[in-house]
N, C-alpha and C. Protein backbone atom coordinates (compact mmCIF):
# COMPACT_ATOMS: atom_id res chain seq x y z
N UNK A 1 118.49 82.23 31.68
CA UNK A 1 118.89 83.40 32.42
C UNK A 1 118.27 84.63 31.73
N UNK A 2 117.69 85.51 32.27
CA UNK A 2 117.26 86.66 31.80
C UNK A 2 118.26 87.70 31.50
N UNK A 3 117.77 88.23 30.31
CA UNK A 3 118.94 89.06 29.14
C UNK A 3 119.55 90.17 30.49
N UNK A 4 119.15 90.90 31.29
CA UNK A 4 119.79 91.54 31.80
C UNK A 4 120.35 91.23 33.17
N UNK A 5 120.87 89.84 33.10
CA UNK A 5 121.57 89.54 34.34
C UNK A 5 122.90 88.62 33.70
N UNK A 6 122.91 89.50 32.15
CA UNK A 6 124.08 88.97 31.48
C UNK A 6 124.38 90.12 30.41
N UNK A 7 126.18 90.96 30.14
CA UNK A 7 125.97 91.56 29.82
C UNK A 7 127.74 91.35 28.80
N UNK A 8 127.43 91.75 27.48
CA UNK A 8 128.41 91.44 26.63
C UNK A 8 129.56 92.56 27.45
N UNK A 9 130.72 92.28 26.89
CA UNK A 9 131.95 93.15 27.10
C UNK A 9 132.77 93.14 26.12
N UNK A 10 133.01 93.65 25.46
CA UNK A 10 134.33 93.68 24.44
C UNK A 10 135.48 93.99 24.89
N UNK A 11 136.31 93.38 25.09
CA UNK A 11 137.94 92.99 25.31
C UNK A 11 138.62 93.86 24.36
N UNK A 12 140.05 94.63 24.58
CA UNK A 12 140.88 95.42 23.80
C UNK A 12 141.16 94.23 22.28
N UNK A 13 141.34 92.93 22.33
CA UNK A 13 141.85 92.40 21.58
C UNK A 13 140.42 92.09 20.36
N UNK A 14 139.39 93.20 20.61
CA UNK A 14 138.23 92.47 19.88
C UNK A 14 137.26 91.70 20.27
N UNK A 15 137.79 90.58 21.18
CA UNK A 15 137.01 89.90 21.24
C UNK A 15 135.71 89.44 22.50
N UNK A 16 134.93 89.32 22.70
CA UNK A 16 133.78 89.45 23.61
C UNK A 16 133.33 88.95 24.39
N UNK A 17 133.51 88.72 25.48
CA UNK A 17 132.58 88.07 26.88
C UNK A 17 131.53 88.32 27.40
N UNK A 18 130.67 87.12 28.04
CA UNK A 18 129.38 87.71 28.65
C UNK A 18 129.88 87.57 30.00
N UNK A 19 129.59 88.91 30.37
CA UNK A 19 129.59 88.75 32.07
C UNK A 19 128.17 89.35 32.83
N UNK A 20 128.24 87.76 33.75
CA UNK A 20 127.17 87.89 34.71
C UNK A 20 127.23 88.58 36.05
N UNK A 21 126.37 88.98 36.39
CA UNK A 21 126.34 89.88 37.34
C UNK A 21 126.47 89.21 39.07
N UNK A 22 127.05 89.75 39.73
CA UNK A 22 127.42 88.80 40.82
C UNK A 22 126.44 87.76 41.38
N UNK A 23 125.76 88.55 41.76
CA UNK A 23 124.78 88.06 42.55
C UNK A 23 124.16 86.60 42.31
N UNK A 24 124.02 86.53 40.50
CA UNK A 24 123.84 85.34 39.73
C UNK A 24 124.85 84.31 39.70
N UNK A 25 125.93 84.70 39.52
CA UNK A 25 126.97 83.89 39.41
C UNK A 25 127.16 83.28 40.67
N UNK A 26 126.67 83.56 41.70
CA UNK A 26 126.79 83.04 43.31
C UNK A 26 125.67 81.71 43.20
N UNK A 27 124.32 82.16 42.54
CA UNK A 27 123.96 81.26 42.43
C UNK A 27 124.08 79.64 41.04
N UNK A 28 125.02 80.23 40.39
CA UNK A 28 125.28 79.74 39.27
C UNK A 28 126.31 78.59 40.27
N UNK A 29 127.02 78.80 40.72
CA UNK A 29 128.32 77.99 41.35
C UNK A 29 128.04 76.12 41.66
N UNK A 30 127.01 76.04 41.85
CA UNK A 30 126.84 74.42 41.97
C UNK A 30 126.92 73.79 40.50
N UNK A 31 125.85 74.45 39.40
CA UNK A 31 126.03 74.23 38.09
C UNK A 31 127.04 74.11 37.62
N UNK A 32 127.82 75.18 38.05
CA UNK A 32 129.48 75.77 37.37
C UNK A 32 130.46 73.91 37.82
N UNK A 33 130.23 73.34 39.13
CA UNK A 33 130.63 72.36 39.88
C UNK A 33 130.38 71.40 38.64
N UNK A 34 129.58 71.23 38.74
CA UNK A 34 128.85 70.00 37.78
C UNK A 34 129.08 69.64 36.66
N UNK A 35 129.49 70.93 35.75
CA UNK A 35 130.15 71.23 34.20
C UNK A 35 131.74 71.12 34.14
N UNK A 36 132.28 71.16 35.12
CA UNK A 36 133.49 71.17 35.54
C UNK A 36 133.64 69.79 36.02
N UNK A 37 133.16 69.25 36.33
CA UNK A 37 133.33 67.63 36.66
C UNK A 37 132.67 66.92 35.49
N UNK A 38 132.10 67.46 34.59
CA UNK A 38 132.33 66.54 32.94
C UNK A 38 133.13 66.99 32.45
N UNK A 39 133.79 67.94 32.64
CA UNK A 39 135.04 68.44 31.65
C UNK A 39 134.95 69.46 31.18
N UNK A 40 133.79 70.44 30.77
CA UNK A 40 133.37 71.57 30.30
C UNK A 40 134.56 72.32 31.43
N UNK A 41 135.28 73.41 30.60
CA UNK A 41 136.08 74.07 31.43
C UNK A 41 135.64 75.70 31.08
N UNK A 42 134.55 75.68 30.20
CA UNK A 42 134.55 77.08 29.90
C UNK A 42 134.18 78.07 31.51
N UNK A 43 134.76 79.47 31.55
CA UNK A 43 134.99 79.72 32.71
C UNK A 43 133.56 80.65 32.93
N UNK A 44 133.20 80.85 34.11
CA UNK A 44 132.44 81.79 34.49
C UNK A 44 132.51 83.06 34.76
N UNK A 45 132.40 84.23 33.93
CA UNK A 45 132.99 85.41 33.82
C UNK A 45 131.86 86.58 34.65
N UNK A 46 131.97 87.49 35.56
CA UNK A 46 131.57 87.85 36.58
C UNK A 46 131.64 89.38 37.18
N UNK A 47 130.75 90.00 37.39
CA UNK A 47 130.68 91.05 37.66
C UNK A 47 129.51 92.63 37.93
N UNK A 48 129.85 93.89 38.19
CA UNK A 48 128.98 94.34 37.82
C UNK A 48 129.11 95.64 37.08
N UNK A 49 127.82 96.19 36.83
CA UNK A 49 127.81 97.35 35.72
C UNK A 49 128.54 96.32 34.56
N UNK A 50 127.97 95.01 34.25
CA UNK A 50 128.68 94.84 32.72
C UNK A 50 130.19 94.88 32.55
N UNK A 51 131.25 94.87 33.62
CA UNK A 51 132.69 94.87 33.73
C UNK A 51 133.09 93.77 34.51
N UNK A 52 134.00 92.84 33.53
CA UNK A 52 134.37 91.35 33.99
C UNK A 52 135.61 91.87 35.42
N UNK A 53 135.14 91.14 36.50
CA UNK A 53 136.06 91.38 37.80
C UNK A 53 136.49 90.38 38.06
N UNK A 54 136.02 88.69 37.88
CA UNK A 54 135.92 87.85 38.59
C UNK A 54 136.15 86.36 37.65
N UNK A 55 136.83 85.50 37.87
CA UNK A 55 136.33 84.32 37.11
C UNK A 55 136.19 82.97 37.86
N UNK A 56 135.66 82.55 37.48
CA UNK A 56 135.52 81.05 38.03
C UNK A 56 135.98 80.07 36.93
N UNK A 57 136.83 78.95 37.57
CA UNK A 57 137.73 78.25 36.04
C UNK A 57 137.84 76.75 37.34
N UNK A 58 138.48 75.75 36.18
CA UNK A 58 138.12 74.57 37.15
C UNK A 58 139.98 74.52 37.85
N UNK A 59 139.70 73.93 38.86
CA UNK A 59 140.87 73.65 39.87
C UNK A 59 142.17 73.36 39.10
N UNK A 60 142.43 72.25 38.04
CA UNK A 60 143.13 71.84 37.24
C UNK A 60 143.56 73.06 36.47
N UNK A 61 142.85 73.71 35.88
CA UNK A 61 143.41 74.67 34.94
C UNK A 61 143.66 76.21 36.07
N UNK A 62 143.50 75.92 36.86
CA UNK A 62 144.29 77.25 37.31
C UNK A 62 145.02 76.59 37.93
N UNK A 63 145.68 75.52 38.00
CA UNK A 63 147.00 75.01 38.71
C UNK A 63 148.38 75.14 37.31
N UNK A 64 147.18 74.44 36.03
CA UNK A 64 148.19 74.35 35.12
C UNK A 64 148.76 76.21 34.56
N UNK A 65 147.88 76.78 34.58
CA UNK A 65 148.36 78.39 34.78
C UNK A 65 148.90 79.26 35.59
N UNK A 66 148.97 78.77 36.73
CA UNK A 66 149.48 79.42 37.72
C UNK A 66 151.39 78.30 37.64
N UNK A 67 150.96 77.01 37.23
CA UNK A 67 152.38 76.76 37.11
C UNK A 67 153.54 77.26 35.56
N UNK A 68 152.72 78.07 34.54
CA UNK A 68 153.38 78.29 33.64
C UNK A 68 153.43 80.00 33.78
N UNK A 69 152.60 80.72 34.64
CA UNK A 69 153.04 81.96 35.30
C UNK A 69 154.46 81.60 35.69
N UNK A 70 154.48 81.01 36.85
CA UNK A 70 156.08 80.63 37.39
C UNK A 70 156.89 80.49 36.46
N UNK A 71 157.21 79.61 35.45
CA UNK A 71 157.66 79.61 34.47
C UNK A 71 157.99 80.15 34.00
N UNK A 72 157.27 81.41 33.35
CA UNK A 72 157.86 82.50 32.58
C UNK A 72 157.92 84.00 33.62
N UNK A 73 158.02 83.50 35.01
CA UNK A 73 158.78 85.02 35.51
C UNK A 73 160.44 84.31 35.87
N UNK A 74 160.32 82.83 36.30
CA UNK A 74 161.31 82.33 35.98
C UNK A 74 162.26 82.53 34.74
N UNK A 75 161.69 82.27 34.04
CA UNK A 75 162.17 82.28 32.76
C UNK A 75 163.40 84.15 32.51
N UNK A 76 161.86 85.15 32.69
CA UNK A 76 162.81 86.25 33.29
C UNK A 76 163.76 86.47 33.74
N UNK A 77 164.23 85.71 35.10
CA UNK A 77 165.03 85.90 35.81
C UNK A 77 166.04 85.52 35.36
N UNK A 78 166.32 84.14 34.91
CA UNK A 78 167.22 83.24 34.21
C UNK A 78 167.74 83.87 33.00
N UNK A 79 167.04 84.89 32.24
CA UNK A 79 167.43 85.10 30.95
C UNK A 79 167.77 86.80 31.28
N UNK A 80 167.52 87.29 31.58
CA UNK A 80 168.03 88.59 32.84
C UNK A 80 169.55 87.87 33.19
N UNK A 81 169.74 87.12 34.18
CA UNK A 81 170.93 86.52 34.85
C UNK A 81 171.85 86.17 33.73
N UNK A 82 171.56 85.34 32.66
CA UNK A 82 172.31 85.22 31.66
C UNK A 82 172.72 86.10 30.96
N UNK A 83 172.26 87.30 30.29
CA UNK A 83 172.48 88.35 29.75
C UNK A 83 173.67 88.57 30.18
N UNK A 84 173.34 89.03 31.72
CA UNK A 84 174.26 90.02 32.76
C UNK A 84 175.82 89.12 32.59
N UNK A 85 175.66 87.91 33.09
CA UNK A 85 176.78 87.31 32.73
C UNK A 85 177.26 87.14 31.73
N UNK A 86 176.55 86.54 30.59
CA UNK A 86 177.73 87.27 28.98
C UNK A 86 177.82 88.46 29.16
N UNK A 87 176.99 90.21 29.61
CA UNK A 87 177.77 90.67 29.02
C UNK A 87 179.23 91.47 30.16
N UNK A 88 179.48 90.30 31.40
CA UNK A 88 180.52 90.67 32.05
C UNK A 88 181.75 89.98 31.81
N UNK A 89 182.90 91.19 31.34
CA UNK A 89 184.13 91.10 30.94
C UNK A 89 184.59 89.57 31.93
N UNK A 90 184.65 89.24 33.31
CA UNK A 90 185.46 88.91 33.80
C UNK A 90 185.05 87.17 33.28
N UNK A 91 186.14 86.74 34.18
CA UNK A 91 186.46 84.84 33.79
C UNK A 91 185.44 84.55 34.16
N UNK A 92 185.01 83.39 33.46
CA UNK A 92 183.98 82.13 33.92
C UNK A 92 184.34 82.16 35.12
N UNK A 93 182.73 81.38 35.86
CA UNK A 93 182.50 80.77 37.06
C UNK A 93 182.69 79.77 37.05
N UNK A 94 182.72 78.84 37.99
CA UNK A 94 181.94 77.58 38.37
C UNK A 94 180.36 77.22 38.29
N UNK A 95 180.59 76.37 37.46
CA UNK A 95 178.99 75.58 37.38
C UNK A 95 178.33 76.19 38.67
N UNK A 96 178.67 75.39 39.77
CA UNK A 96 178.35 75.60 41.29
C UNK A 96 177.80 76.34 41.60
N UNK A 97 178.43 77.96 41.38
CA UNK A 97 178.02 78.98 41.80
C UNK A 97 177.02 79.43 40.86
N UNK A 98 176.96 79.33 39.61
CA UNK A 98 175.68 79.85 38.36
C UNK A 98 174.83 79.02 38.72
N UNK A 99 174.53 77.90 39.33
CA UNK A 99 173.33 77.10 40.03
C UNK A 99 172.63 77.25 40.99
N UNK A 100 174.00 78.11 42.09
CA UNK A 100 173.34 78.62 43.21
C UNK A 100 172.43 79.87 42.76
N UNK A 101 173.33 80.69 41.96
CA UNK A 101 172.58 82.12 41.40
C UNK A 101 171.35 82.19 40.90
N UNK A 102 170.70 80.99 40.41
CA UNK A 102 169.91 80.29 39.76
C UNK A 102 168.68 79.91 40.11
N UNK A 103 169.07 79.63 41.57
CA UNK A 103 168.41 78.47 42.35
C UNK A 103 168.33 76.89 41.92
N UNK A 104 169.05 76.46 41.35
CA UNK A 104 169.20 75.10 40.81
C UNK A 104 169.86 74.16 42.09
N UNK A 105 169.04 73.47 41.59
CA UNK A 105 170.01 72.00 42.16
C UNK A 105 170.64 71.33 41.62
N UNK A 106 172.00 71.14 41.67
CA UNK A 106 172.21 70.07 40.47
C UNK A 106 172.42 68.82 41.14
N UNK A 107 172.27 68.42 42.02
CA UNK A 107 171.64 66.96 42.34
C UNK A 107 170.16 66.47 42.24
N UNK A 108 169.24 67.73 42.03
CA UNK A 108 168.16 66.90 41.80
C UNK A 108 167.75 65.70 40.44
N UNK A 109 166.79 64.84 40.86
CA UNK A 109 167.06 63.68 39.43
C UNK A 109 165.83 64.44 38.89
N UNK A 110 166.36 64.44 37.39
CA UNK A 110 165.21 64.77 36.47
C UNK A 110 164.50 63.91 35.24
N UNK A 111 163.27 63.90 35.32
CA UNK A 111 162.70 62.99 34.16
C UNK A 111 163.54 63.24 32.34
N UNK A 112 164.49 62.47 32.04
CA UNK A 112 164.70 63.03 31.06
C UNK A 112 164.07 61.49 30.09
N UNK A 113 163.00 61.24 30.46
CA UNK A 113 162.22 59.70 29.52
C UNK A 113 162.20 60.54 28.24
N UNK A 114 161.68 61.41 27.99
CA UNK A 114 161.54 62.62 26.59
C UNK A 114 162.40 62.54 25.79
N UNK A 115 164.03 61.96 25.90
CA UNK A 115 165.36 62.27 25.15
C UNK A 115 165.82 61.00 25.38
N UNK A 116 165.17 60.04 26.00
CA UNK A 116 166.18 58.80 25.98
C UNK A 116 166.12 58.32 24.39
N UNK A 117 166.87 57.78 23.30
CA UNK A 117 166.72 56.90 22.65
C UNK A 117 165.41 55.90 22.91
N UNK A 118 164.67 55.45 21.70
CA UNK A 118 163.62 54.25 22.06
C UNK A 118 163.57 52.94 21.36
C-alpha cells in the first residue's frame, strides 16, 4: 500500500493506529474476508484526513462485544436498582416482584455445569 493512503493516529491513551483512507479500505474488504476466515482478527481501521471513523472487525467479535456492552449497561441498571432498594427505609419485597423489576425470570433453566461439584 502506498505510504499516503495510510495514515498514523495517536489515540488519547498514547497509543497509535494506522488508518486507511476510505476509498482503500473499500477495496481492501475481500482481503479483510480472507484474514478473518483464518482467524487474523486484527481490525481494519478507516477513514479520512488521517481520523479513524470506521472499523471493520470479524462477525464473531462484534457479537462477543456487543453482548458484553449489554452486560454492563445491564449491569448499571441492576446495581442502580439495588442501591435504590437498600437505601429504602421500607420492608422487604417479594422475590417476585425484585425479578419483575429486574426483568428476570425465575423460571428460566440456567447452565449452572460451572458450580456443580466434579
Amino acid at each position: 500500500m502506498p505510504p499516503d493512503d495510510e495514515t498514523p493516529h495517536l489515540l488519547p491513551d498514547g497509543d497509535r493506529v494506522w488508518v486507511i483512507k476510505t476509498a482503500i479500505a473499500g477495496e481492501l474488504l475481500p482481503q479483510m474476508l480472507e484474514r478473518f476466515r483464518t482467524g487474523d482478527s486484527e481490525p481494519l481501521i478507516f477513514g479520512d484526513a488521517g481520523q479513524p471513523e470506521g472499523v471493520v472487525i470479524p462477525f464473531d467479535l462484534w457479537r462477543r462485544l456487543e453482548a458484553l456492552a449489554i452486560e454492563e449497561e445491564g449491569f448499571d441498571h441492576l446495581y442502580e436498582t439495588a442501591r435504590r432498594r437498600l437505601a429504602d427505609p421500607q420492608p422487604s419485597v417479594p422475590i417476585e416482584d425484585v425479578a419483575a423489576e429486574l426483568g428476570w425470570d425465575l423460571n428460566e433453566k440456567l447452565d449452572d455445569s460451572d458450580f456443580r461439584p466434579k
